[in-house]
Protein backbone atom coordinates (compact mmCIF):
# COMPACT_ATOMS: atom_id res chain seq x y z
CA UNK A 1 -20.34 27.77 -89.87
CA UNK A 2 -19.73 24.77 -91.91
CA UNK A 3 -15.61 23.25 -91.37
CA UNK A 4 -14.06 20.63 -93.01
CA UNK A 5 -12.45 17.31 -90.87
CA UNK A 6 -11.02 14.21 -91.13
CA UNK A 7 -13.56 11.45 -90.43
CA UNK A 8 -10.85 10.32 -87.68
CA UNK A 9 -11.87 13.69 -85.89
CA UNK A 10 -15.98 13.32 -85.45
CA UNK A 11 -17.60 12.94 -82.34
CA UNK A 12 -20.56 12.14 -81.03
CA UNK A 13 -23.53 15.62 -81.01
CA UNK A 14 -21.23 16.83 -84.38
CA UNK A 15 -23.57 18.06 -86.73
CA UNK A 16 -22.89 16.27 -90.20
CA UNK A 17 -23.61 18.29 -93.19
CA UNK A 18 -21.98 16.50 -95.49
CA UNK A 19 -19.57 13.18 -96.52
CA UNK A 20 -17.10 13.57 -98.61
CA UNK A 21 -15.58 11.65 -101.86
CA UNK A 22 -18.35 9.02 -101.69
CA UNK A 23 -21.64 8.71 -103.74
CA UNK A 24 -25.25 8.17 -101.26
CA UNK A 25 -24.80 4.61 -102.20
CA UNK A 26 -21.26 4.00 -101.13
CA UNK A 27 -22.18 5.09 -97.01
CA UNK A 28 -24.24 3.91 -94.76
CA UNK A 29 -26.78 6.43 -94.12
CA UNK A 30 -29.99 6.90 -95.81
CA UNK A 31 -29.08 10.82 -95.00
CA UNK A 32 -26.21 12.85 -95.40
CA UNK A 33 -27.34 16.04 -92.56
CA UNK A 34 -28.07 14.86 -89.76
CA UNK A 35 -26.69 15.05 -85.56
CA UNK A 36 -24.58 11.91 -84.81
CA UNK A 37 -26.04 11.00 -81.87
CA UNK A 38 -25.37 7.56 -81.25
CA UNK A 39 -22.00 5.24 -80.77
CA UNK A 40 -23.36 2.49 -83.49
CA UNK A 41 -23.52 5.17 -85.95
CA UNK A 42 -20.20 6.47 -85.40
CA UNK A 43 -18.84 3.30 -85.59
CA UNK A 44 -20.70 3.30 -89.16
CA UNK A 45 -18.89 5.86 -90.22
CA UNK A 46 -15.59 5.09 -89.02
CA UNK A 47 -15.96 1.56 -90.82
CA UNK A 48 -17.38 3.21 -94.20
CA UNK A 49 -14.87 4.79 -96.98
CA UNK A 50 -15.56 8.07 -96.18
CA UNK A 51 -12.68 10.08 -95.39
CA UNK A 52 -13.55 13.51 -94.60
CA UNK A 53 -17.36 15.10 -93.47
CA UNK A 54 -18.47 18.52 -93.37
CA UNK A 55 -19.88 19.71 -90.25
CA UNK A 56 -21.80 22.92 -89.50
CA UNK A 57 -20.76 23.86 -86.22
CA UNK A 58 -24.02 26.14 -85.37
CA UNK A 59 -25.87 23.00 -85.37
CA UNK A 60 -23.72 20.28 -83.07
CA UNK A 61 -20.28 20.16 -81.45
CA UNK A 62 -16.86 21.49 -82.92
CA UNK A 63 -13.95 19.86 -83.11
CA UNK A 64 -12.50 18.51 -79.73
CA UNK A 65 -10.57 21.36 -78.69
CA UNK A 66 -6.48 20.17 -77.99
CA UNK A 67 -5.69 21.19 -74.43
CA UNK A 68 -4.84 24.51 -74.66
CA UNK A 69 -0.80 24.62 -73.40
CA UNK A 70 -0.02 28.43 -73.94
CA UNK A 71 2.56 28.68 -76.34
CA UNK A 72 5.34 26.50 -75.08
CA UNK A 73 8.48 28.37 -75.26
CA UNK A 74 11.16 25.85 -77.47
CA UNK A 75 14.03 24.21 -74.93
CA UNK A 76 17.37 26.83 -75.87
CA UNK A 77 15.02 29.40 -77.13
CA UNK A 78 15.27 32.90 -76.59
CA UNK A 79 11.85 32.78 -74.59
CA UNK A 80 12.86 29.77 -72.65
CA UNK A 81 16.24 31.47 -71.26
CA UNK A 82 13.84 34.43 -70.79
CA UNK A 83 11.54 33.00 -68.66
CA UNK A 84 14.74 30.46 -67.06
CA UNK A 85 15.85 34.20 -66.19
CA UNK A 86 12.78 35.30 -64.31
CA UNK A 87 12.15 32.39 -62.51
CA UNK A 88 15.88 32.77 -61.76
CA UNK A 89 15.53 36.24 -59.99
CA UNK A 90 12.33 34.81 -57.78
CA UNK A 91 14.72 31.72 -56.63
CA UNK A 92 16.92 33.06 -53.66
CA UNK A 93 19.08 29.87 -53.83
CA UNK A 94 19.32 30.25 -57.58
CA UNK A 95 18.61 27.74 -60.31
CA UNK A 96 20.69 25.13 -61.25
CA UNK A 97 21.32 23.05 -63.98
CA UNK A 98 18.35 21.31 -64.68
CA UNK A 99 18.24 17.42 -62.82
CA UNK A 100 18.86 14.65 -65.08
CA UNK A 101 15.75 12.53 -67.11
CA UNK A 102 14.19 9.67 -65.66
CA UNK A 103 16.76 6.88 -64.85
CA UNK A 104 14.16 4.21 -64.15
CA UNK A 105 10.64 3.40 -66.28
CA UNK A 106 7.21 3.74 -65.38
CA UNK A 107 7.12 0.39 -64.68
CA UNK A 108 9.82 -0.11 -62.89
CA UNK A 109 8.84 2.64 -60.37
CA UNK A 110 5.15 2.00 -59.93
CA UNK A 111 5.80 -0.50 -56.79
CA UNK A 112 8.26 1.87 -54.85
CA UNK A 113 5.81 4.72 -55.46
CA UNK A 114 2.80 2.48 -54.19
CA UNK A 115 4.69 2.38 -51.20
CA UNK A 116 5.85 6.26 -50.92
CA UNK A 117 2.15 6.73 -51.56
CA UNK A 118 1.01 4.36 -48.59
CA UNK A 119 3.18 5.74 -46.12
CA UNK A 120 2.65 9.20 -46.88
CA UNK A 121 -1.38 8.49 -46.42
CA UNK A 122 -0.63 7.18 -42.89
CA UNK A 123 1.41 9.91 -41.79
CA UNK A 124 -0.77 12.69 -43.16
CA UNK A 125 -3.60 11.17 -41.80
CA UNK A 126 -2.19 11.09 -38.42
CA UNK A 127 -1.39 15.20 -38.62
CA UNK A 128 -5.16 15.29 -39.52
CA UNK A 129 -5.85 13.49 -36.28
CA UNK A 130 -3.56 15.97 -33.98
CA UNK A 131 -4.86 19.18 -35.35
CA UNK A 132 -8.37 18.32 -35.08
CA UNK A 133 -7.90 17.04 -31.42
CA UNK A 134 -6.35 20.66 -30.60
CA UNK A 135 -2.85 19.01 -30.82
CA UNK A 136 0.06 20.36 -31.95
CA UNK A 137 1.07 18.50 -34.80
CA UNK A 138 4.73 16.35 -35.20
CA UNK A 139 5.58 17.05 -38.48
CA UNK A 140 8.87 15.58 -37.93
CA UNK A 141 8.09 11.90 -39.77
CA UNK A 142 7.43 14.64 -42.76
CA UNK A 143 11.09 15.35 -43.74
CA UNK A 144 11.57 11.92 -44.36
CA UNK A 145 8.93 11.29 -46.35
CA UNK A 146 9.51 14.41 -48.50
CA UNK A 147 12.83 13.14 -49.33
CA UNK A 148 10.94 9.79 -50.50
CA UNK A 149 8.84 11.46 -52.31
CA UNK A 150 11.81 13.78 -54.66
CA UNK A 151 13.79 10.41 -54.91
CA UNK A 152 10.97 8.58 -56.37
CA UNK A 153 10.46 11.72 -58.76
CA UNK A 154 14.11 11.42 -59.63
CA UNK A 155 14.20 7.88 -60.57
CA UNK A 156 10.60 8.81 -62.42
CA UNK A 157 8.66 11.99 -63.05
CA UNK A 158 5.58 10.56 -63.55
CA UNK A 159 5.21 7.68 -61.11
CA UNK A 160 4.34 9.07 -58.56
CA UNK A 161 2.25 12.01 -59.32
CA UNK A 162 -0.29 9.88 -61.43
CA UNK A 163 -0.48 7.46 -58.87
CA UNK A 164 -1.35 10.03 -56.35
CA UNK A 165 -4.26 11.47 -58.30
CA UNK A 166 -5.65 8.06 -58.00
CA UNK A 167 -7.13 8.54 -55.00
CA UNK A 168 -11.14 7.25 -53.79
CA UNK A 169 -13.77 10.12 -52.43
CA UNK A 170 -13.00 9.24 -48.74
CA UNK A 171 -8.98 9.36 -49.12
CA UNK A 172 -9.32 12.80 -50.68
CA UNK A 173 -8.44 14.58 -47.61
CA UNK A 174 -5.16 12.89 -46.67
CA UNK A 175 -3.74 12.19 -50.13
CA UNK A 176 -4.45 15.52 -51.75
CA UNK A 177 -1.70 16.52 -49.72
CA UNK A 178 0.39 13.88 -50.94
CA UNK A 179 -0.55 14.55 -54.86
CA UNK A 180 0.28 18.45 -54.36
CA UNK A 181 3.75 17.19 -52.88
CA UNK A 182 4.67 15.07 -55.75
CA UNK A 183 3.33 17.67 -58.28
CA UNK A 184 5.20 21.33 -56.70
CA UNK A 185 8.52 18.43 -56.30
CA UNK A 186 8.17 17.67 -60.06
CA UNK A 187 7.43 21.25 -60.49
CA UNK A 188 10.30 22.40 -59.04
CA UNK A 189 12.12 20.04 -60.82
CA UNK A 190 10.94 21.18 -64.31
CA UNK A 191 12.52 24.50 -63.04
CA UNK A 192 15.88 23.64 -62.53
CA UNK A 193 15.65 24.22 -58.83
CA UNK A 194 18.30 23.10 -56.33
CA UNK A 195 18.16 19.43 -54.49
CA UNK A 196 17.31 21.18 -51.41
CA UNK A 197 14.48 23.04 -53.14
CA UNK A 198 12.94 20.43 -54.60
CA UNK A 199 12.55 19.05 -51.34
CA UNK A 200 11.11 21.60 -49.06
CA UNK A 201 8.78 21.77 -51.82
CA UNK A 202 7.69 18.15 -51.64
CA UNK A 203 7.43 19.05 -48.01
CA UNK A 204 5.17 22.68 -48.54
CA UNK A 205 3.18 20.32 -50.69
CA UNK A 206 2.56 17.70 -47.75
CA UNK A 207 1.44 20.28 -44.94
CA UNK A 208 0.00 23.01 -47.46
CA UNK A 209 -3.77 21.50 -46.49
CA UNK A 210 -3.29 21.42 -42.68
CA UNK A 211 -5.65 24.56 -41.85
CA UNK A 212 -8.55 22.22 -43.33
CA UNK A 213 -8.56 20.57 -39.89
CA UNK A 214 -10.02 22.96 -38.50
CA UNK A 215 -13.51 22.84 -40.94
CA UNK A 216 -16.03 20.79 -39.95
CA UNK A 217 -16.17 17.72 -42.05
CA UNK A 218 -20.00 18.21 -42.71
CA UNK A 219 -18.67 21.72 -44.40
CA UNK A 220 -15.66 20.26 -46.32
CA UNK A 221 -17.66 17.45 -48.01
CA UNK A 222 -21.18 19.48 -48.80
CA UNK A 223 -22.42 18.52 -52.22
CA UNK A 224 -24.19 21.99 -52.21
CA UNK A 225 -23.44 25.92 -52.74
CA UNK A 226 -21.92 27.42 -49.35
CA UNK A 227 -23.44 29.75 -47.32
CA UNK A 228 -21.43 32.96 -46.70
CA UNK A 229 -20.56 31.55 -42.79
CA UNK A 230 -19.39 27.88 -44.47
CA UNK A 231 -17.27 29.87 -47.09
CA UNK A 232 -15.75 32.27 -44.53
CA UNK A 233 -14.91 29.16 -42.45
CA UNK A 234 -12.84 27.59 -45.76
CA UNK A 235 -11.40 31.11 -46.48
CA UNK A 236 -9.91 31.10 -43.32
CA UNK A 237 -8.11 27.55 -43.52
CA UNK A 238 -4.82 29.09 -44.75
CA UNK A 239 -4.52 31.12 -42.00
CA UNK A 240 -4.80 28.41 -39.75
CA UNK A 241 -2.85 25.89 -41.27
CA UNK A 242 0.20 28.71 -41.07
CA UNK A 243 -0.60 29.08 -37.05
CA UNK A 244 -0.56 25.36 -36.68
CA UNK A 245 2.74 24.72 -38.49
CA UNK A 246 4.52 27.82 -36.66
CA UNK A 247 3.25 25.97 -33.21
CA UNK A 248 4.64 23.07 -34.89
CA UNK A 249 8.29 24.90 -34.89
CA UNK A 250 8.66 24.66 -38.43
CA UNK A 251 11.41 26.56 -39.86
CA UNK A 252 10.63 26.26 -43.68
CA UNK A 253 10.02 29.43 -45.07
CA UNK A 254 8.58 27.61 -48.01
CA UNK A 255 6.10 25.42 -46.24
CA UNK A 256 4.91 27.96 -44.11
CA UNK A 257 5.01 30.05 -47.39
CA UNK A 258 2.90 27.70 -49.60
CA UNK A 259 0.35 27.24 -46.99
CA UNK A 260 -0.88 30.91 -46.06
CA UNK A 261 -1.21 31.87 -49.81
CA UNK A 262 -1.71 28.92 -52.13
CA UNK A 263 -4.86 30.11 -52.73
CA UNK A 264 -3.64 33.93 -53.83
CA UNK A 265 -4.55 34.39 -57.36
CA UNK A 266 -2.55 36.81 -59.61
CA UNK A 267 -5.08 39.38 -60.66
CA UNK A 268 -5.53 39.91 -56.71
CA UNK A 269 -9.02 38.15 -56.01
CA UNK A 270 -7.41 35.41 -54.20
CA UNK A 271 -7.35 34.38 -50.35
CA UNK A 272 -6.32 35.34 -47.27
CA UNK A 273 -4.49 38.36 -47.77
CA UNK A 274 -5.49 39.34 -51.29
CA UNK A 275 -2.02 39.57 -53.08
CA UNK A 276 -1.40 39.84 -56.28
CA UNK A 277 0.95 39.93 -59.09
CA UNK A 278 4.87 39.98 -57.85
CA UNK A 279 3.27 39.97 -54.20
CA UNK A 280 3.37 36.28 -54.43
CA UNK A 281 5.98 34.90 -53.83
CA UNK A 282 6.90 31.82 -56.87
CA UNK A 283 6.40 28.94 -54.18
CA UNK A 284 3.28 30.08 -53.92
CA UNK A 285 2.84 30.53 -57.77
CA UNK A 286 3.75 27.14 -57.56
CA UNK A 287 1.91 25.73 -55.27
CA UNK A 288 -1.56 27.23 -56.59
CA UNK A 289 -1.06 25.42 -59.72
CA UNK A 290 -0.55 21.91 -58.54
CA UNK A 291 -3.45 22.67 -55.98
CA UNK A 292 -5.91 23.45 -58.33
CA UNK A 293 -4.53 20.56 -60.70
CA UNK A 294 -5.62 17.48 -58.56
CA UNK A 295 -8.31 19.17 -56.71
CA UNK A 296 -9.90 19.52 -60.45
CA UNK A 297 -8.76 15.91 -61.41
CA UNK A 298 -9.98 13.65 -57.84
CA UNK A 299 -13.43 12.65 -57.51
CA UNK A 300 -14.80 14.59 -54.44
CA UNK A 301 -18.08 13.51 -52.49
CA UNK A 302 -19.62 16.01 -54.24
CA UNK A 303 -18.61 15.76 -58.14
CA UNK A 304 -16.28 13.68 -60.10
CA UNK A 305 -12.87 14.72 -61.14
CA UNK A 306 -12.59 16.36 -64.90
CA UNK A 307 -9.68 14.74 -66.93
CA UNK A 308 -6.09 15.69 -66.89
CA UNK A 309 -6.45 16.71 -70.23
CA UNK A 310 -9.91 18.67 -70.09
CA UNK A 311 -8.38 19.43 -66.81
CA UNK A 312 -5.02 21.39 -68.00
CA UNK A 313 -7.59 22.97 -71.01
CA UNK A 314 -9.65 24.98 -68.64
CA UNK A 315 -6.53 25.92 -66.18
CA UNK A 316 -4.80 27.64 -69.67
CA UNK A 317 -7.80 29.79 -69.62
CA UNK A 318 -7.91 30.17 -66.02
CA UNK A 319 -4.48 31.28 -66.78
CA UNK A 320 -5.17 33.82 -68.99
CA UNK A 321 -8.10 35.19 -66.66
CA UNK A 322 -5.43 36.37 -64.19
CA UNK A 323 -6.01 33.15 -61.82
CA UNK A 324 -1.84 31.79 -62.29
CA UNK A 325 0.93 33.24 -63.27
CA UNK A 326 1.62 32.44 -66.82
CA UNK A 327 5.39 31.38 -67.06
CA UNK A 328 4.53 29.26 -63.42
CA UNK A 329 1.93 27.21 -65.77
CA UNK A 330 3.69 26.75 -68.70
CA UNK A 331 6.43 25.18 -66.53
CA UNK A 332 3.95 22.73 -64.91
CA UNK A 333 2.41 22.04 -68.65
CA UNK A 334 5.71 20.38 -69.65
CA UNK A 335 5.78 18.64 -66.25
CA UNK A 336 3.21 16.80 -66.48
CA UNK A 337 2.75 17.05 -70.55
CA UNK A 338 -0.30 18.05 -72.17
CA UNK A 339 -1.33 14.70 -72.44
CA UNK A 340 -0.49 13.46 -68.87
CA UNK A 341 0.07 9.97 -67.90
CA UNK A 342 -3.35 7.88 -67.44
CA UNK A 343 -4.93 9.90 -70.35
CA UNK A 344 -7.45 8.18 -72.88
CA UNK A 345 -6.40 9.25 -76.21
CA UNK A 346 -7.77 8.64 -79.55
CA UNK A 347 -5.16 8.08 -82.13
CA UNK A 348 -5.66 8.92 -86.17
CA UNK A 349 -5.69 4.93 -86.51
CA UNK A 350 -9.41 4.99 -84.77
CA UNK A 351 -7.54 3.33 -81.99
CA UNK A 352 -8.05 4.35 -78.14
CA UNK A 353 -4.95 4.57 -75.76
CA UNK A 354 -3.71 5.48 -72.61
CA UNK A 355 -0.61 7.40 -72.01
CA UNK A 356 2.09 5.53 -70.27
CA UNK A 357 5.06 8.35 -70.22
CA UNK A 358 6.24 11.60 -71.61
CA UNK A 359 8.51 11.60 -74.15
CA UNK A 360 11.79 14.10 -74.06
CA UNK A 361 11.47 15.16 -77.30
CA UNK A 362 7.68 16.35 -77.75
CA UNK A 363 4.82 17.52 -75.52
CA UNK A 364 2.81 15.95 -78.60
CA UNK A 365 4.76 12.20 -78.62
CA UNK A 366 4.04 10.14 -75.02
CA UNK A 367 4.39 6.61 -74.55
CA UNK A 368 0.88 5.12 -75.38
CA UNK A 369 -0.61 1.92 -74.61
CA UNK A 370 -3.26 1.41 -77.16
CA UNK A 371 -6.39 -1.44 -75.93
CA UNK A 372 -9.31 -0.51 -77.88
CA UNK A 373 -10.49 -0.23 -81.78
CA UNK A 374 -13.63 2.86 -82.02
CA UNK A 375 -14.28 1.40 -85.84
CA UNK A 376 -15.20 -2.14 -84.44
CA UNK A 377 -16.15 -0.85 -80.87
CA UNK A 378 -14.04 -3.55 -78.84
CA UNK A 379 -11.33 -4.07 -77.12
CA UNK A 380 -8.04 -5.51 -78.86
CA UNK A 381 -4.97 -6.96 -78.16
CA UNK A 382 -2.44 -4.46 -76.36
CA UNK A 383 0.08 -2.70 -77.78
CA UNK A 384 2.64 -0.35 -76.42
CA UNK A 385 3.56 3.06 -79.39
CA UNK A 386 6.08 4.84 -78.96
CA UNK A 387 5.20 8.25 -81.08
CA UNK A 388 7.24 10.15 -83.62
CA UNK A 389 9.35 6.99 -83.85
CA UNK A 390 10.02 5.23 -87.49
CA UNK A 391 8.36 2.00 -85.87
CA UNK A 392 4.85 4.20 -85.73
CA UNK A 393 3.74 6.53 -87.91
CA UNK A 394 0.29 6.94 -86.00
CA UNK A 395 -0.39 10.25 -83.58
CA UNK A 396 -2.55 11.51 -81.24
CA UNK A 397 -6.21 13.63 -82.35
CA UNK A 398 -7.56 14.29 -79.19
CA UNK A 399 -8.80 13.57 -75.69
CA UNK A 400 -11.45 11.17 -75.23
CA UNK A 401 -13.85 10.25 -72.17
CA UNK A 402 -13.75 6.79 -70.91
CA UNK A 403 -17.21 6.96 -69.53
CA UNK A 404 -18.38 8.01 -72.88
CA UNK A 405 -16.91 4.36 -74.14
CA UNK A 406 -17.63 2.33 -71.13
CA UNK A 407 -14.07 1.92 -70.13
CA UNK A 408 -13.63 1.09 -66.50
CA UNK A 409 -10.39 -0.57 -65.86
CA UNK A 410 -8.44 2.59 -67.14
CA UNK A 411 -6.55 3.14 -64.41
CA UNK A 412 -5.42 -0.78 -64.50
CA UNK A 413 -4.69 -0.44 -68.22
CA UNK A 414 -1.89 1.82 -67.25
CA UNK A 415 -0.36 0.96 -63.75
CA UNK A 416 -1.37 -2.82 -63.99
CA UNK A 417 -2.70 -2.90 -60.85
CA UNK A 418 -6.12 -4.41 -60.38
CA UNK A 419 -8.21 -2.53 -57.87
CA UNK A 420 -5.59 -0.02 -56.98
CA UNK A 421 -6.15 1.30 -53.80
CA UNK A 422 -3.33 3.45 -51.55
């Protein structure tokens, strides 16, 4: 099938059949269909006068597909007071009005989150330590730290979370705990919950891993398939992450909630207890999707972590296959935007950028810092967009890979922190 595109929308493996509104002698190919298969000649293109190409999309790579949000439902709409409504009727405290924006900026909350992050490491690590020594665990220093953890997400919604997913191959244990906290806290958030809420489930977030003290570590890290034994020993971490925290004497019906059936998946094929639909409860809803989220977006021993864009893509159609519940993911989409903070972007200028912030007004319209020029292939001096704004009238085309362009420092573009490490 041949489609149309802007030139500012080729990739690398398109097929191109055909450039548009020049003559052979105005571009810089000696052939007009051909595979672009290599950076120097997309950086050709991008520098010639051609505007649009036709590519035949039988032959190479479509367009890169925008991460597929399901239909956002419009703040005040009749669909979003619908699904405020259901949500509403799962809550047995109720929702309230929705908690006010971000009172402090990225910037400004990147050290204090560092810290939150640190601390939270330390103490989860320590829990680790008790329940694989046949302890039972103190999850007392917990309560605290959950409290951190919602007032950091209260000063800013985005701190924190994309800090957390920051985390190295050995850390992933301890501070994927930490991540889901920050990520079911926002999440709860998003939904309007109460104060208290939002803090049990920063809390539900933190112990929601516990039962994988129990696996071996030689099982938890294999690079390989598991065998039916390993799997049945993983399949039963939920289980024992709920006995451990009712030893504990924890009261949260939440917590304990969250960590027996995070792993429950809506059309019933989930783990331990096979529950489905309205059978799980929305903390666990909840806590599924910001599971999944950074387990899909941390580099593991055994693969590297997918982008948050890519990453929110394939959990739309994960969606859709029955694995979340719908309304539950659409919530967390506009949580954590469709374009979440520490994205690469590609801009319609031929720029690269990463996102900085969310923006109140559009899913489509973060805070970008753009660092990088595709058309002359180098870095440039950086500049910080705010989109949709009369000072800009540039906007976003798509995801990009930073391996695929040789950026390294991405993570430094954006927190300005060289060598980040919790």
């Amino acid at each position: 099938m041949l489609k149309k595109i802007p030139v500012g929308q080729v990739r690398l493996g398109m097929y191109l059949h055909a450039l548009c509104g020049t003559s052979w002698l105005e571009h810089p190919f000696w052939k007009t269909s051909f595979v672009l298969k290599s950076a120097e000649d997309l950086d050709k293109l991008l520098r010639s006068p051609v505007k649009e190409v036709v590519i035949n999309v039988d032959k190479g790579l479509d367009v890169a597909p925008e991460p597929d949000a399901p239909s956002l439902p419009t703040e005040g709409s009749a669909d979003d007071e619908r699904l405020r409504a259901e949500l509403r009727a799962q809550s047995p405290h109720g929702l309230e009005a929705p908690l006010p924006a971000r009172t402090v900026s990225l910037e400004g909350e990147l050290e204090r989150a560092q810290r939150v992050l640190t601390q939270a490491k330390k103490e989860i690590k320590l829990l680790f330590q008790q329940a694989r020594l046949g302890k039972v665990v103190d999850t007392t220093p917990l309560k605290a730290l959950a409290g951190d953890v919602s007032d950091s997400l209260q000063r800013n919604p985005h701190a924190l979370i994309s800090l957390a997913r920051l985390k190295t191959k050995d850390d992933y244990t301890y501070l994927h705990s930490v991540a889901v906290a920050a990520l079911c806290a926002a999440l709860a958030r998003q939904l309007g919950l109460s104060p208290e809420e939002i803090r049990e489930a920063a809390l539900a977030g933190l112990l929601h891993d516990l039962g994988k003290a129990a696996i071996a570590l030689d099982i938890l890290n294999k690079p390989g398939r598991l065998t039916p034994e390993e799997f049945a020993q993983v399949q039963a971490h939920p289980r024992a992450g709920y006995e451990m925290l009712r030893q504990a004497g924890v009261r949260s019906e939440m917590a304990l909630d969250v960590c027996l059936h995070h792993h429950e998946k809506i059309d019933g094929s989930g783990y331990p207890d096979r529950l489905k639909g309205e059978a799980i409860s929305l903390y666990a809803k909840m806590g599924a999707v910001c599971d999944v989220y950074d387990a899909i977006t941390s580099d593991r021993p055994y693969k590297a972590g997918w982008p948050p864009a890519e990453s929110l893509r394939k959990m739309a159609l994960w969606a859709k296959e029955g694995h979340f519940d719908e309304r539950i993911f659409q919530a967390f989409v506009k949580c954590v935007g469709i374009y979440p903070t520490g994205s690469l972007v590609r801009l319609q200028s031929g720029r690269l950028g990463v996102v900085l912030e969310q923006s109140e007004r559009s899913l489509l319209l973060p805070r970008v810092k753009v660092f990088f020029s595709t058309k002359s292939n180098t870095y440039i001096v950086p500049e910080v967009l705010e989109l949709g704004t009369v000072q800009t009238n540039d906007r976003i085309v798509g995801h990009e890979d930073p391996q695929a362009w040789g950026i390294a420092n991405l993570d430094e573009l954006w927190t300005g922190i060289a060598g980040r490490k919790p």
